[in-house]
N, C-alpha and C. Protein backbone atom coordinates (compact mmCIF):
# COMPACT_ATOMS: atom_id res chain seq x y z
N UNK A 1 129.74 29.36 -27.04
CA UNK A 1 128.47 28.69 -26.87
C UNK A 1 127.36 29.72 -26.95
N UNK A 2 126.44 29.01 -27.42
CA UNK A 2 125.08 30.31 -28.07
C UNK A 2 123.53 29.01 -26.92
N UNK A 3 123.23 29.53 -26.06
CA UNK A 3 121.94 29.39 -26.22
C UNK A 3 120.44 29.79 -26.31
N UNK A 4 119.68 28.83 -27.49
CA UNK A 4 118.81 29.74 -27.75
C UNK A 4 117.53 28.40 -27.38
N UNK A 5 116.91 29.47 -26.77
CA UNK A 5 114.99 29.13 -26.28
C UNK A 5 114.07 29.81 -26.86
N UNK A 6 112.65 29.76 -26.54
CA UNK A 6 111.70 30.51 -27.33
C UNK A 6 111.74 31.78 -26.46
N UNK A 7 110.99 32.06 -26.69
CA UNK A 7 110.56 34.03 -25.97
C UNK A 7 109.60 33.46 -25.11
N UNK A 8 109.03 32.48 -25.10
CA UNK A 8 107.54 31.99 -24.35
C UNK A 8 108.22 31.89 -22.86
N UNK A 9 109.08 31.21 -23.32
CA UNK A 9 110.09 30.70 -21.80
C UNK A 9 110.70 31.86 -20.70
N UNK A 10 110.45 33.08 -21.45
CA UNK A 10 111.15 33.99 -19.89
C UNK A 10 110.39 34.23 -18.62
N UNK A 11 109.33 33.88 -19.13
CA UNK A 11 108.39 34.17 -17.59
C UNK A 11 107.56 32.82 -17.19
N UNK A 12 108.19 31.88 -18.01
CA UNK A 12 107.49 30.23 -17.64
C UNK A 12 108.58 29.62 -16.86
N UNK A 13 107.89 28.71 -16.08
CA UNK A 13 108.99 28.13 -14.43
C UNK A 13 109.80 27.05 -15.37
N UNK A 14 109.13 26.48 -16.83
CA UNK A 14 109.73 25.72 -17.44
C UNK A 14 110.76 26.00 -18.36
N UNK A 15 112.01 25.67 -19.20
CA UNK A 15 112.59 25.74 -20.31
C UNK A 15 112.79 24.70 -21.03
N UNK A 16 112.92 25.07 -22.27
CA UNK A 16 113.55 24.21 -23.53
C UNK A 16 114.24 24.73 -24.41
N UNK A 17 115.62 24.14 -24.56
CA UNK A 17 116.43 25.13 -25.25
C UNK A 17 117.60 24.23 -25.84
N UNK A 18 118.23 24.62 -26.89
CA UNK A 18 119.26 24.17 -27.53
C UNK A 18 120.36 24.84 -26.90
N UNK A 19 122.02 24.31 -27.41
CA UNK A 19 123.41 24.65 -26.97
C UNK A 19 123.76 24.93 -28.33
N UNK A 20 124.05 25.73 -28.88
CA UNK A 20 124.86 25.97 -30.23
C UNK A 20 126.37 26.11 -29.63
N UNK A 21 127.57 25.29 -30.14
CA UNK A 21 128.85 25.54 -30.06
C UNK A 21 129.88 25.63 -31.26
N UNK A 22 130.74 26.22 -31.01
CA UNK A 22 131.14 27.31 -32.55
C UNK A 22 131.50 26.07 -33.14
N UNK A 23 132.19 24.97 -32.96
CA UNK A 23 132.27 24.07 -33.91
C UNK A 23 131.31 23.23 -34.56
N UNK A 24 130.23 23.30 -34.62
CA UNK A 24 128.99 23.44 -35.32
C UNK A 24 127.84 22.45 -34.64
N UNK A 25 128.52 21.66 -33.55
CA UNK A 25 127.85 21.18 -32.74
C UNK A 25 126.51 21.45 -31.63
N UNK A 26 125.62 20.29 -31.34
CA UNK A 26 124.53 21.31 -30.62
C UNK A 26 124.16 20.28 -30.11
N UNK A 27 123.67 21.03 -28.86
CA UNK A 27 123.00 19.89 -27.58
C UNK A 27 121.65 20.33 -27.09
N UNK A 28 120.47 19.75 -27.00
CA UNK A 28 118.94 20.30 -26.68
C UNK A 28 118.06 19.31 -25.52
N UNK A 29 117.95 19.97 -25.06
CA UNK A 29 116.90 19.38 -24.07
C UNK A 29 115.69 18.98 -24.86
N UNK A 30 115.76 17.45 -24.49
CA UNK A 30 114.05 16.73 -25.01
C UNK A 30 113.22 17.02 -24.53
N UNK A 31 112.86 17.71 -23.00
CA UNK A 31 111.65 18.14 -23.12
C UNK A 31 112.03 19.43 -22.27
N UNK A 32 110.89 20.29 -22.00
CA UNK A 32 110.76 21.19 -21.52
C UNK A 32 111.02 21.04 -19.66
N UNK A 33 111.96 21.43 -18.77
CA UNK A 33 112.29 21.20 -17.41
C UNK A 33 112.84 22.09 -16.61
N UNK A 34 112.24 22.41 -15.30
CA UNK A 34 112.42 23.32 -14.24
C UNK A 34 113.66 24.52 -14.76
N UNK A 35 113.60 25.67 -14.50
CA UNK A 35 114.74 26.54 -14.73
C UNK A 35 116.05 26.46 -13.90
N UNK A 36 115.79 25.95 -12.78
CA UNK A 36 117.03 25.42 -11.82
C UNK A 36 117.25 24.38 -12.65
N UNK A 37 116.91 23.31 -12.59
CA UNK A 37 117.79 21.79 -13.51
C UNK A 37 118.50 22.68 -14.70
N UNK A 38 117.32 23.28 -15.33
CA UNK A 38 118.32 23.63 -16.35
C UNK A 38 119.47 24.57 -16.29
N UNK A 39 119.56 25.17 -15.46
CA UNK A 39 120.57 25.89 -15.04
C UNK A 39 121.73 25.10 -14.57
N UNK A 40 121.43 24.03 -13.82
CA UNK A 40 122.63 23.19 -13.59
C UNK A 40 123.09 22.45 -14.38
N UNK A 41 122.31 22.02 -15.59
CA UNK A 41 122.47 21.42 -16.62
C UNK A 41 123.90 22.53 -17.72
N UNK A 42 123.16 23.28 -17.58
CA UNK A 42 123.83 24.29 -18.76
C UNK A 42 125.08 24.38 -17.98
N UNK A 43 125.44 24.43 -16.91
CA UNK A 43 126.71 25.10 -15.88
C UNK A 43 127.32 23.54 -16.21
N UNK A 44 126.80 22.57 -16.26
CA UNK A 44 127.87 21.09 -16.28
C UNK A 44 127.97 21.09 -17.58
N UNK A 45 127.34 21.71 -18.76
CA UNK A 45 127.37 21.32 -20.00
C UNK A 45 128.70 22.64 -20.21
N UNK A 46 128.81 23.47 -19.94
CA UNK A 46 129.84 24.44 -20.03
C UNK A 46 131.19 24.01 -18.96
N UNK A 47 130.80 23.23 -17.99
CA UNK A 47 132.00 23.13 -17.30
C UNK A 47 133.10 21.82 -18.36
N UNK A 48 132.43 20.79 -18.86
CA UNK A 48 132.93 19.69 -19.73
C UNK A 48 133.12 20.07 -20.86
N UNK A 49 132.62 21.16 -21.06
CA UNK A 49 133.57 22.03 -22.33
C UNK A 49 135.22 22.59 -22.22
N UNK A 50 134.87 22.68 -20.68
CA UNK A 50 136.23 23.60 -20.25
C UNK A 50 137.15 22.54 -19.46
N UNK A 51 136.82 21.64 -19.02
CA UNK A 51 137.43 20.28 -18.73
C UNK A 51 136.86 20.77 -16.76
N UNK A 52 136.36 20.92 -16.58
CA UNK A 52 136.01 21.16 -15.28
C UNK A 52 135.11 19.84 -14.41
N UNK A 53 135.25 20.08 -13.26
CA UNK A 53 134.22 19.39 -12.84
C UNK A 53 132.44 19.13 -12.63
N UNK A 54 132.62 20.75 -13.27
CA UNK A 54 130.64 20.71 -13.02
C UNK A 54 130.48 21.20 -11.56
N UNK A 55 129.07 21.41 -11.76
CA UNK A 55 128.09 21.66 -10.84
C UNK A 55 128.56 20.86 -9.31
N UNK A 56 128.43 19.59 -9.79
CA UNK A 56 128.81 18.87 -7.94
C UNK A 56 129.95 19.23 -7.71
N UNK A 57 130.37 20.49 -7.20
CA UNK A 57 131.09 21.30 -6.27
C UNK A 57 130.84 20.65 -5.11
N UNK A 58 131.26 21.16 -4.18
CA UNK A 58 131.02 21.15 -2.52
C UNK A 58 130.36 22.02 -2.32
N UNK A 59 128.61 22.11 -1.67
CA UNK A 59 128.18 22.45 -1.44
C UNK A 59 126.78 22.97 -2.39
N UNK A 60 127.27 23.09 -3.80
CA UNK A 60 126.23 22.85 -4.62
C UNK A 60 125.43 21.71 -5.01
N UNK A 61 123.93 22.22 -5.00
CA UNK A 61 123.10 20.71 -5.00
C UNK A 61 123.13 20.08 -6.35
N UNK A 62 123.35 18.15 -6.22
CA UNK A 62 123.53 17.89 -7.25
C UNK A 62 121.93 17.57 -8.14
N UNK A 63 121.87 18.05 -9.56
CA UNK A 63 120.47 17.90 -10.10
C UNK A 63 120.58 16.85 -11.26
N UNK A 64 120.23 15.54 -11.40
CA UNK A 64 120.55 14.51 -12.61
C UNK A 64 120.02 15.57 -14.10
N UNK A 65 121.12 15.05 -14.85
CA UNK A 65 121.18 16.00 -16.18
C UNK A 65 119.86 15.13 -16.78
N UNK A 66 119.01 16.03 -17.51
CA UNK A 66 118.85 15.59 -18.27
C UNK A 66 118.65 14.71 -19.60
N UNK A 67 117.82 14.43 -20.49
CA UNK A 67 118.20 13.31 -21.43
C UNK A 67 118.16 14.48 -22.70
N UNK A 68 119.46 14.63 -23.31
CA UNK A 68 119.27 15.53 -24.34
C UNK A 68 119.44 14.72 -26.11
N UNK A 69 119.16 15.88 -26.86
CA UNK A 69 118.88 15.35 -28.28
C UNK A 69 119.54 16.13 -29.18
N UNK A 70 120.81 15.41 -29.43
CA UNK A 70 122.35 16.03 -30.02
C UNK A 70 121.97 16.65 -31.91
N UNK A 71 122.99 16.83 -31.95
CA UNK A 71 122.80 17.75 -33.28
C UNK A 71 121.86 18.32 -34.14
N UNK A 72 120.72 18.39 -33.39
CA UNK A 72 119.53 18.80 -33.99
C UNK A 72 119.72 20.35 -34.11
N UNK A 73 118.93 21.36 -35.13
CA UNK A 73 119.07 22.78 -35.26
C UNK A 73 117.54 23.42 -34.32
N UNK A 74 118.32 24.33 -34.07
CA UNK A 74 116.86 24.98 -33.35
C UNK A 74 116.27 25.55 -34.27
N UNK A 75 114.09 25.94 -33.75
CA UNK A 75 113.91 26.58 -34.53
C UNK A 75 113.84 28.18 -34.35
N UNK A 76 113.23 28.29 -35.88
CA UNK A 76 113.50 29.94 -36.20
C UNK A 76 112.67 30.93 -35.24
N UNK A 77 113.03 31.47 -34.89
CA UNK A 77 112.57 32.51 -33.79
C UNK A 77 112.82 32.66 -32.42
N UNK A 78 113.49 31.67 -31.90
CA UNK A 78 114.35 31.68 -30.95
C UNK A 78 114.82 32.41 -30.41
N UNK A 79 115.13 33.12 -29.07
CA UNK A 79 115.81 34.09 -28.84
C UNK A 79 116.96 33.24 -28.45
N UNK A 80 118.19 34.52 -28.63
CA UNK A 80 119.86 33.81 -29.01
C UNK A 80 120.39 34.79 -27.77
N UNK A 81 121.31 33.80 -26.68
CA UNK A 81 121.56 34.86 -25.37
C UNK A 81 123.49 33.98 -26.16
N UNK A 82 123.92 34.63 -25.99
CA UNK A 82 125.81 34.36 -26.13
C UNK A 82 126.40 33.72 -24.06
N UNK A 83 126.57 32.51 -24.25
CA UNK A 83 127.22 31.94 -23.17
C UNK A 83 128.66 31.93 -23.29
N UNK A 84 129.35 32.76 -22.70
CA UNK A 84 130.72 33.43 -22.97
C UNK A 84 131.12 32.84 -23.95
């Protein structure tokens, strides 16, 4: 899994960002939302990759996912971080 956001986003409380996954698939947040949601977002979107349960652990707070916008390509200039 590859995700990539703009450069604008490292020091903004907000993100927006695509999921690139090696089978050519991709998952993006419709709009721009808190860096915690999205963090829990991305941790349940990687756990259902791996067949896991996600985020609602015991004891971790649960955050409603997002509404995302599937196979779309990100654009060019993006910075690209590698999610194992």
């Amino acid at each position: 899994m590859i995700v990539a956001n703009p450069l604008e986003t490292m020091d903004a409380p907000t993100i927006e960002a695509a999921v690139l996954f090696s089978d050519g698939r991709s998952e993006r947040t419709a709009t721009p939302m808190p860096k915690p949601a999205f963090a829990a977002w991305l941790l349940d979107l990687i756990a259902a990759e791996r067949g896991d349960q996600g985020c609602n652990r015991a004891g971790a707070t649960s955050v409603p996912a997002p509404s995302i916008v599937t196979n779309r390509q990100p654009k060019l200039g993006h910075a690209l971080a590698a999610v194992n």
